[in-house]
N, C-alpha and C. Protein backbone atom coordinates (compact mmCIF):
# COMPACT_ATOMS: atom_id res chain seq x y z
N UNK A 1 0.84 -1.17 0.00
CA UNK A 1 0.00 0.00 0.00
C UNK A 1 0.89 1.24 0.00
N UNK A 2 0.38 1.94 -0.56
CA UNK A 2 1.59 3.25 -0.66
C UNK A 2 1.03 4.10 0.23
N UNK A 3 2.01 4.83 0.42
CA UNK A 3 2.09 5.82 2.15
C UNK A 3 1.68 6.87 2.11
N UNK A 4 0.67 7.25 2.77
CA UNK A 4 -0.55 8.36 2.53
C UNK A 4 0.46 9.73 3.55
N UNK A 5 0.15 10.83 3.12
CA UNK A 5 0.49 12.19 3.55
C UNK A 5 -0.38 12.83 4.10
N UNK A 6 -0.74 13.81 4.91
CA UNK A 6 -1.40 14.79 5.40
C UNK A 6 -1.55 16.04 4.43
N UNK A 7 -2.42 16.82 3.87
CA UNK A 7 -1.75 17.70 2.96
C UNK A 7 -1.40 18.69 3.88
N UNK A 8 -0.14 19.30 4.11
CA UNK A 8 0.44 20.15 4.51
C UNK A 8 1.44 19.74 5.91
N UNK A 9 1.92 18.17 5.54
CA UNK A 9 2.68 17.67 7.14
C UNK A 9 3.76 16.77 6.24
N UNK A 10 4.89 17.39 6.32
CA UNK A 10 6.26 16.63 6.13
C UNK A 10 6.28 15.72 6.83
N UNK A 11 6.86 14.79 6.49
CA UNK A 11 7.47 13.21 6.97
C UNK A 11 8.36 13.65 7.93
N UNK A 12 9.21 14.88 7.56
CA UNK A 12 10.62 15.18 8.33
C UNK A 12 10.36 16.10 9.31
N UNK A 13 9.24 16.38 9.42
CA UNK A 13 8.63 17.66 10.37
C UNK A 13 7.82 16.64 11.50
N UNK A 14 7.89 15.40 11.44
CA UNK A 14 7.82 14.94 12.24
C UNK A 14 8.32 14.66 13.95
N UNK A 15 7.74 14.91 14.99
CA UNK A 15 8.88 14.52 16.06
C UNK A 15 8.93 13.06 16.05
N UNK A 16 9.65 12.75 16.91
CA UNK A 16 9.69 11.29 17.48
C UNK A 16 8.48 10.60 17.95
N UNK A 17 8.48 9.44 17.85
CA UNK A 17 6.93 8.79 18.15
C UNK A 17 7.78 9.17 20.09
N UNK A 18 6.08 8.53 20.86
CA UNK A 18 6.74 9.11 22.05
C UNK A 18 6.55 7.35 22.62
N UNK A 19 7.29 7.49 24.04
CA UNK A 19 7.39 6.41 24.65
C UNK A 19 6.44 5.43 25.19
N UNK A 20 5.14 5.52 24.43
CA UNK A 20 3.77 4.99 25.09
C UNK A 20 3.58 3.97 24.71
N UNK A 21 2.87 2.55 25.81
CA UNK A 21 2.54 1.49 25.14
C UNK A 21 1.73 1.56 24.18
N UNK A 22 1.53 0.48 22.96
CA UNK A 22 0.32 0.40 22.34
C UNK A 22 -1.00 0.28 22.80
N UNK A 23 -0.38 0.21 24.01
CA UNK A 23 -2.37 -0.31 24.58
C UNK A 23 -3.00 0.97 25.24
N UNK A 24 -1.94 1.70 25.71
CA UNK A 24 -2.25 2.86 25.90
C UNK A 24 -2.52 3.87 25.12
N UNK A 25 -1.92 3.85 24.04
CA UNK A 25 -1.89 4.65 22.43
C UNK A 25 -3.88 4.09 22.20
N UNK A 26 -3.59 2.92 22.48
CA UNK A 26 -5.15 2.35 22.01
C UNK A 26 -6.10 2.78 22.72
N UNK A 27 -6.09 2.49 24.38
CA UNK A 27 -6.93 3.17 25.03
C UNK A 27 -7.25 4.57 25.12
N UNK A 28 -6.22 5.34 24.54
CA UNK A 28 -6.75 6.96 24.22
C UNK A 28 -7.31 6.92 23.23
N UNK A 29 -7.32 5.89 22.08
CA UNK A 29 -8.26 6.58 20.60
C UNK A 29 -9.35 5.68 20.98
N UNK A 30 -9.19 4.92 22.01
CA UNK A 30 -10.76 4.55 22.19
C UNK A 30 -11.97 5.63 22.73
N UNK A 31 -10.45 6.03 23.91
CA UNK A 31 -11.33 7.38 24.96
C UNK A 31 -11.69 8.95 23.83
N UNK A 32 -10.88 8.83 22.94
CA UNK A 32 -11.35 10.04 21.95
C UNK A 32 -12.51 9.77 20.85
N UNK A 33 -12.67 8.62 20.68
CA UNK A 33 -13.93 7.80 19.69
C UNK A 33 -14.99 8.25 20.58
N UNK A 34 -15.06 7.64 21.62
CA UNK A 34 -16.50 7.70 22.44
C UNK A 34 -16.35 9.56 23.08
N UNK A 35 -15.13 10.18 23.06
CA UNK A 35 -15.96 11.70 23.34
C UNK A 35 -16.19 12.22 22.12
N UNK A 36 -15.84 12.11 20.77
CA UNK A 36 -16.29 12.82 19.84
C UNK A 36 -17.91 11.84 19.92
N UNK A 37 -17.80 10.82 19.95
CA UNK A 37 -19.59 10.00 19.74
C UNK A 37 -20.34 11.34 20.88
N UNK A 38 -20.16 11.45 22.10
CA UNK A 38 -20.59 12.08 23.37
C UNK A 38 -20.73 13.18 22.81
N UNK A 39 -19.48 14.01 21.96
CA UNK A 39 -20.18 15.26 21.49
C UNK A 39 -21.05 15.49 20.45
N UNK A 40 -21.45 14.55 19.87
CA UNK A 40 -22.54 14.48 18.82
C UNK A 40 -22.26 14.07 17.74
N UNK A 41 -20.84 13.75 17.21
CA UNK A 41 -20.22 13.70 15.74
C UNK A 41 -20.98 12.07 15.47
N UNK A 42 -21.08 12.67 14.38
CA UNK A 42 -21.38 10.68 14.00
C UNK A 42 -20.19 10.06 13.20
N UNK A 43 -20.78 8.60 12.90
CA UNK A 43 -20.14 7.73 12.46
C UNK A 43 -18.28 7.59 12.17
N UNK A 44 -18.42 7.99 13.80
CA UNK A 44 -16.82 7.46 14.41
C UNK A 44 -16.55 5.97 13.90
N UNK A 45 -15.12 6.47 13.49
CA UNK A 45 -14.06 5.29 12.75
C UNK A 45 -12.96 5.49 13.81
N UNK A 46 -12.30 4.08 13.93
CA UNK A 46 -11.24 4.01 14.57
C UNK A 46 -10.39 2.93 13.95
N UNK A 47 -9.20 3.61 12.78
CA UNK A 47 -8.50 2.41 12.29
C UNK A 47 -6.82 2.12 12.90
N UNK A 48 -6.56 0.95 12.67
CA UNK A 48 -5.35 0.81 13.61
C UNK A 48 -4.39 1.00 12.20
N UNK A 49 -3.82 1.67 12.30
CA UNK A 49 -2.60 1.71 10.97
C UNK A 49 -1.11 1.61 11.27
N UNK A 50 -1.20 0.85 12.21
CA UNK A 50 0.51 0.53 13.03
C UNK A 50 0.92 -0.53 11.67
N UNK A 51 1.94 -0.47 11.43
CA UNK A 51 2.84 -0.93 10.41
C UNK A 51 2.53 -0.95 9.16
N UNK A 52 1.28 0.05 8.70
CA UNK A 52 1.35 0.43 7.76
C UNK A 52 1.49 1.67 7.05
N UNK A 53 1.60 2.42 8.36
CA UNK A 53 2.09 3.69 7.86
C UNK A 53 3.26 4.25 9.10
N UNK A 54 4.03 5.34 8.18
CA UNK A 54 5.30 5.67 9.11
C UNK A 54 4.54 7.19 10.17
N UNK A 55 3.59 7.35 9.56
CA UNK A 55 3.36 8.73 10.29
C UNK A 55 2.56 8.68 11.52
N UNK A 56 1.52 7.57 11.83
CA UNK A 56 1.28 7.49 13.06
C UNK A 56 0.58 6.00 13.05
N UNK A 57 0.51 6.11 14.40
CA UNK A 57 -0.16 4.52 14.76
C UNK A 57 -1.73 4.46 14.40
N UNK A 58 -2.59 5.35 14.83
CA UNK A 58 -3.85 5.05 14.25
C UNK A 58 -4.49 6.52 14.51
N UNK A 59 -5.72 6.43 13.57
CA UNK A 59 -6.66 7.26 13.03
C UNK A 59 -8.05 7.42 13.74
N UNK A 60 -8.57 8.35 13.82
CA UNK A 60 -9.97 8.65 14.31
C UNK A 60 -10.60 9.80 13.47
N UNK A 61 -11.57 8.88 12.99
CA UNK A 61 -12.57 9.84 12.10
C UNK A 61 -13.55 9.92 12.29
N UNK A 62 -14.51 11.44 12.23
CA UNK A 62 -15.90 11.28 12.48
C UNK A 62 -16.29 12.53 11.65
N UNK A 63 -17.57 12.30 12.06
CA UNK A 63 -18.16 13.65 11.27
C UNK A 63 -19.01 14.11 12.00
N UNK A 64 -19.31 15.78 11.53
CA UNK A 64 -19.55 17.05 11.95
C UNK A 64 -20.74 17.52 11.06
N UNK A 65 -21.53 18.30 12.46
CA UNK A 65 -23.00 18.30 11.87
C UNK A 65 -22.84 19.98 12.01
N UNK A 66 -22.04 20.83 12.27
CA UNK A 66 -21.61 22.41 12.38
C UNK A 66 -20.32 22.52 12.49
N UNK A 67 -19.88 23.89 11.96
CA UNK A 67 -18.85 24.75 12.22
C UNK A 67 -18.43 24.30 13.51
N UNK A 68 -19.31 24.91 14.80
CA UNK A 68 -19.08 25.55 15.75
C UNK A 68 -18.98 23.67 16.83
N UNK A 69 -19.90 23.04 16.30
CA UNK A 69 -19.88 21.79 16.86
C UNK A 69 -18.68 21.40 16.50
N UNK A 70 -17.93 21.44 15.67
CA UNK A 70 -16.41 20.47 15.13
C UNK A 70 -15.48 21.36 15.51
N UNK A 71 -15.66 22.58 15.80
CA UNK A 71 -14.66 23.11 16.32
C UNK A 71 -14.39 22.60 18.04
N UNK A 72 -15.60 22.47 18.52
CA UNK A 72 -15.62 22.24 19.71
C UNK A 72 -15.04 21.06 20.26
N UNK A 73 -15.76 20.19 19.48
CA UNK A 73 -15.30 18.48 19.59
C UNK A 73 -13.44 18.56 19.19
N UNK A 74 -13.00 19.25 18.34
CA UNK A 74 -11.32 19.06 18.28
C UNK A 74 -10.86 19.64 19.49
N UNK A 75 -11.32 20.92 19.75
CA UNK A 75 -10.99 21.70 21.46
C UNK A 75 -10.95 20.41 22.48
N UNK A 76 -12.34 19.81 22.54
CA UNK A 76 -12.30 18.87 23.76
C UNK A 76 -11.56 17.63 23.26
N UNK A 77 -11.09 17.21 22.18
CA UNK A 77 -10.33 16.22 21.82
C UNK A 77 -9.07 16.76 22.23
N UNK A 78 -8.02 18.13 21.97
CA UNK A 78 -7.35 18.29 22.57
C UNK A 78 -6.89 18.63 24.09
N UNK A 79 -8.45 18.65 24.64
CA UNK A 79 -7.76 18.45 26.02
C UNK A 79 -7.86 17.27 26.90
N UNK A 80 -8.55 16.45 25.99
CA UNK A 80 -8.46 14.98 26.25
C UNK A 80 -6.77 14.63 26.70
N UNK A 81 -6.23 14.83 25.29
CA UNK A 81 -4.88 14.17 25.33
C UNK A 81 -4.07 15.01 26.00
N UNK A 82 -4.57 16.33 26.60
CA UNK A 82 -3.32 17.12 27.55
C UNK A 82 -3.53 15.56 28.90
N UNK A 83 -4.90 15.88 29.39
CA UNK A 83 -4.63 15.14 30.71
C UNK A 83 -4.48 13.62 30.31
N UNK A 84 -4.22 13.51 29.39
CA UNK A 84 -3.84 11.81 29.06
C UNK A 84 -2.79 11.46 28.87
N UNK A 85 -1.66 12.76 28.60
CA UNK A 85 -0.62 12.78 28.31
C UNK A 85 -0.04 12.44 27.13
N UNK A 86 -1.19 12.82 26.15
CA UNK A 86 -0.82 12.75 24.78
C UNK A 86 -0.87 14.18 24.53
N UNK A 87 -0.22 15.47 24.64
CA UNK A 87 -0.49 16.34 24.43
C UNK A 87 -0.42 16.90 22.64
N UNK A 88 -1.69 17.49 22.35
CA UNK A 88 -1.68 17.79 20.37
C UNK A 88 -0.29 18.37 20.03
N UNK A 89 0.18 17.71 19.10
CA UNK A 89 1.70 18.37 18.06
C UNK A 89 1.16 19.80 16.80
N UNK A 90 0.09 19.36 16.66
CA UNK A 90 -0.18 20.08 15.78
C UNK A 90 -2.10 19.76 15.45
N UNK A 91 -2.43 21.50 15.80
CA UNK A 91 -3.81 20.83 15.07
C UNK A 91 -4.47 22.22 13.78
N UNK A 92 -4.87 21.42 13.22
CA UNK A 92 -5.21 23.14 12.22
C UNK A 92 -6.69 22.58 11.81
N UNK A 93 -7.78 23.59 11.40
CA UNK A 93 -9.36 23.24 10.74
C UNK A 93 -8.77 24.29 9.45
N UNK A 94 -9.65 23.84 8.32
CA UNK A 94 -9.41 25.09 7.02
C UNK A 94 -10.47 25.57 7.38
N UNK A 95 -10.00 26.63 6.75
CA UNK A 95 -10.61 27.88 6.13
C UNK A 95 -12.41 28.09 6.27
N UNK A 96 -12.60 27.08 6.15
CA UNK A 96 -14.42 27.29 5.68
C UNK A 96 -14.96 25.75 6.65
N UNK A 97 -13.90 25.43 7.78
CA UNK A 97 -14.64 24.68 8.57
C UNK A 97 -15.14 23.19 8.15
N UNK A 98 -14.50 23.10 7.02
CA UNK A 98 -15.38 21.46 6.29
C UNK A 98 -14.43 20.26 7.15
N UNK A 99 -12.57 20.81 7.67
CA UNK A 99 -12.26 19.99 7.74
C UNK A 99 -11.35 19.79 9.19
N UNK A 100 -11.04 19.28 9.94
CA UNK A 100 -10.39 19.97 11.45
C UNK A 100 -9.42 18.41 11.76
N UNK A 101 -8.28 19.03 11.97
CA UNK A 101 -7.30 17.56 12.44
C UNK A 101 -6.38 17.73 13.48
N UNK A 102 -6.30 17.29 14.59
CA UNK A 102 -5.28 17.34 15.73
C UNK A 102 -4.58 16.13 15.61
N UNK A 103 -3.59 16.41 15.86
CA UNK A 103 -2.15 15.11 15.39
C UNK A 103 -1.64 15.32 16.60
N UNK A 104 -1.96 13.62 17.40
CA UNK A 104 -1.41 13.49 18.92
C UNK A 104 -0.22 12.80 18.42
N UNK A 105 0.91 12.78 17.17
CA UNK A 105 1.89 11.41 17.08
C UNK A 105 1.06 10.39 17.02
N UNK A 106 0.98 9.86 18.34
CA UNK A 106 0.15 8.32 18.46
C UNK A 106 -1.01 8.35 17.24
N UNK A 107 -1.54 9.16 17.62
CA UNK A 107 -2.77 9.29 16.72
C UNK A 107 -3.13 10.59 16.31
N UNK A 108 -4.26 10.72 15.14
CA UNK A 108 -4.55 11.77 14.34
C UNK A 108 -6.00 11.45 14.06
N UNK A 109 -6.57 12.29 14.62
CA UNK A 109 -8.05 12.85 14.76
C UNK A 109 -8.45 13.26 13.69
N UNK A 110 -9.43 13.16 12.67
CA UNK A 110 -10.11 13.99 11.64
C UNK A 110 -11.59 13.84 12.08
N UNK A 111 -11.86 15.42 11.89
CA UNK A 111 -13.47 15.53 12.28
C UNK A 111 -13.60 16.72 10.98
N UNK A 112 -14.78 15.88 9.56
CA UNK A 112 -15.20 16.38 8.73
C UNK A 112 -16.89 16.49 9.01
N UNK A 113 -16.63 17.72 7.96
CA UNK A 113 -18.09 17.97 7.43
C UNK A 113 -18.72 16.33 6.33
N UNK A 114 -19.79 15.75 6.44
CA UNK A 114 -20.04 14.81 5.69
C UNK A 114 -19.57 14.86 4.01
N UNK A 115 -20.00 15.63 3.08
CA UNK A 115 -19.57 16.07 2.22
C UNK A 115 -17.72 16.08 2.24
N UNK A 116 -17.15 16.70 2.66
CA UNK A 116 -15.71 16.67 2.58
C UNK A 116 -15.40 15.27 2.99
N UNK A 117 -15.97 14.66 3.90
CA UNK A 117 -14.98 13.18 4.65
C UNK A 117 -15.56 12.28 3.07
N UNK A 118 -16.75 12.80 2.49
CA UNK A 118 -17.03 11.47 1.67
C UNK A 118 -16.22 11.93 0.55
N UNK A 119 -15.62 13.11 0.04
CA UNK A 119 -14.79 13.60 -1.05
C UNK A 119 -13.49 13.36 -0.68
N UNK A 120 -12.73 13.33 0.79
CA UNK A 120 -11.01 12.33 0.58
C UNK A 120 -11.26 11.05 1.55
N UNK A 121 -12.27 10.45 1.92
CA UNK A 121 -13.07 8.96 1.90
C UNK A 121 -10.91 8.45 3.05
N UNK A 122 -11.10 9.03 3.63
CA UNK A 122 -10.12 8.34 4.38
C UNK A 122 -10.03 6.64 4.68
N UNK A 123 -11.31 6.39 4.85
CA UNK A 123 -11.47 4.52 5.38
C UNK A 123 -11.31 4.14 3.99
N UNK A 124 -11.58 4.77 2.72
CA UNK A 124 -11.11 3.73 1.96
C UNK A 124 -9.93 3.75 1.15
N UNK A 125 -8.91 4.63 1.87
CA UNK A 125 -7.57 5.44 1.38
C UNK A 125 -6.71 3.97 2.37
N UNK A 126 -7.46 3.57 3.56
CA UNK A 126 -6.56 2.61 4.91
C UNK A 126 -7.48 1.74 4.86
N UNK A 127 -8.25 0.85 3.46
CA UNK A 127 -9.07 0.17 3.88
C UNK A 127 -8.53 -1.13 4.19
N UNK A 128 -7.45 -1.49 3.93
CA UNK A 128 -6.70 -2.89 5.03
C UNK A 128 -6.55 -2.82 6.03
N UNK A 129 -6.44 -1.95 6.66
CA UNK A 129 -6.43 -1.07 8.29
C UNK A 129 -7.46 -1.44 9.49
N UNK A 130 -7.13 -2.92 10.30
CA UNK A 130 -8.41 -3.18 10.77
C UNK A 130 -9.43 -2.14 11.87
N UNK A 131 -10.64 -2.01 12.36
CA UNK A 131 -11.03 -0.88 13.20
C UNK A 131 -10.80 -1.55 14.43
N UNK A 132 -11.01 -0.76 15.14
CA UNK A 132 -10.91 -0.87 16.64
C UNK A 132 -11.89 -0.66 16.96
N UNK A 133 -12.73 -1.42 17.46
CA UNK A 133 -14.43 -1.36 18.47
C UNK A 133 -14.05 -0.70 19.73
N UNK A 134 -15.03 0.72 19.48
CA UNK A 134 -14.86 1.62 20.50
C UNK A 134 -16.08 2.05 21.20
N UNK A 135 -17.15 1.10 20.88
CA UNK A 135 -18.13 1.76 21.31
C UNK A 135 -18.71 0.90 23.14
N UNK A 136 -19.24 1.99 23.88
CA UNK A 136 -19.52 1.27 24.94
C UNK A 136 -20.21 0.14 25.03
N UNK A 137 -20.13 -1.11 25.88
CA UNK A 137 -21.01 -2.01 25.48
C UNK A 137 -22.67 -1.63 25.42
N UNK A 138 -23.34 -0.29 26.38
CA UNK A 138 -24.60 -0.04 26.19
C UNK A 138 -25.10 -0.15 24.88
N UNK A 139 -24.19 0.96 24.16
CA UNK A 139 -24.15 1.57 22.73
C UNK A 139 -24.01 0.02 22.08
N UNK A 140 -23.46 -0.55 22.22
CA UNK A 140 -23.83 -1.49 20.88
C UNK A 140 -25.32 -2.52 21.77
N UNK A 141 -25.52 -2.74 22.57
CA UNK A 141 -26.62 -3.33 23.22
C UNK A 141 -28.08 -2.44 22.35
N UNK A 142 -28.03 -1.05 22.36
CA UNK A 142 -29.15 -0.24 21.98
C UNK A 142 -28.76 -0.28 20.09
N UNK A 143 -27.72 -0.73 19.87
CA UNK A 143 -27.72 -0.56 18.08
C UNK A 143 -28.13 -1.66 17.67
N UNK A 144 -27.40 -3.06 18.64
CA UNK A 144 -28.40 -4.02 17.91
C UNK A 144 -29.78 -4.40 18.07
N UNK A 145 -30.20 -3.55 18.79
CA UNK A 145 -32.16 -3.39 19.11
C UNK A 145 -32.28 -2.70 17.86
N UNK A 146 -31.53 -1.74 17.12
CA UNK A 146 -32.00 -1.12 16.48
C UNK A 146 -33.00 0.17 17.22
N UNK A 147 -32.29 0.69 18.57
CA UNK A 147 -32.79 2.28 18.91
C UNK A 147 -32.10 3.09 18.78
């Protein structure tokens, strides 16, 4: 699979991955899946992309139903990882709000507008990339009722 880029993030502008287990790397993009779900974003993705890509261990994607809602949800995603001790390297939204990404190293957050996530379709850019089930057991108890 060839090695996907960020548009606007050098390979070499990279820091060092940091000293964290994987399970801990894991248990924060679990704990950031279920607060972007908590803040309203839908259809949270959580793919594991450890050894298939050099730029981080795994991905969290969701989508954004406002401006002001996706701005918010990246705010509280970055202060997730202050007290988790993943503190953000870098986070930027463009211009017109369609698109917002905080890059913990470990992991890299994207919270799109529906329209934009289905125009660079990230899950099917890492679709060998298995997911990580992040949802509480309630939450899948009430999905497979179908409420």
């Amino acid at each position: 699979m060839a090695k996907a880029t960020l548009p606007g993030v050098q390979e070499e502008n990279r820091p060092p991955k940091r000293q964290t287990s994987p399970q801990s790397a894991q248990d924060f993009v679990v704990d950031l899946a279920r607060l972007l779900h908590d803040d309203k974003c839908t259809d949270v993705v959580v793919l594991d992309i450890r050894g298939v890509s050099q730029l981080t261990d795994f991905i969290v994607i969701a989508s954004g139903t406002s401006d002001r809602q996706m701005k918010s949800s990246l705010d509280d995603a970055g202060k997730l990882g202050e007290t988790r001790g993943f503190p953000a390297f870098r986070t930027s939204v463009d211009a017109r709000t369609t698109w917002g990404v905080v890059d913990f190293v470990d992991a890299i957050v994207h919270v799109f507008e529906p329209n934009t996530r289905a125009h660079y379709d990230l899950e099917m850019m890492w679709g060998d990339a298995p997911r990580i089930p992040w949802e509480r057991p309630e939450q899948v108890s009430r999905n497979r009722a179908g409420l």
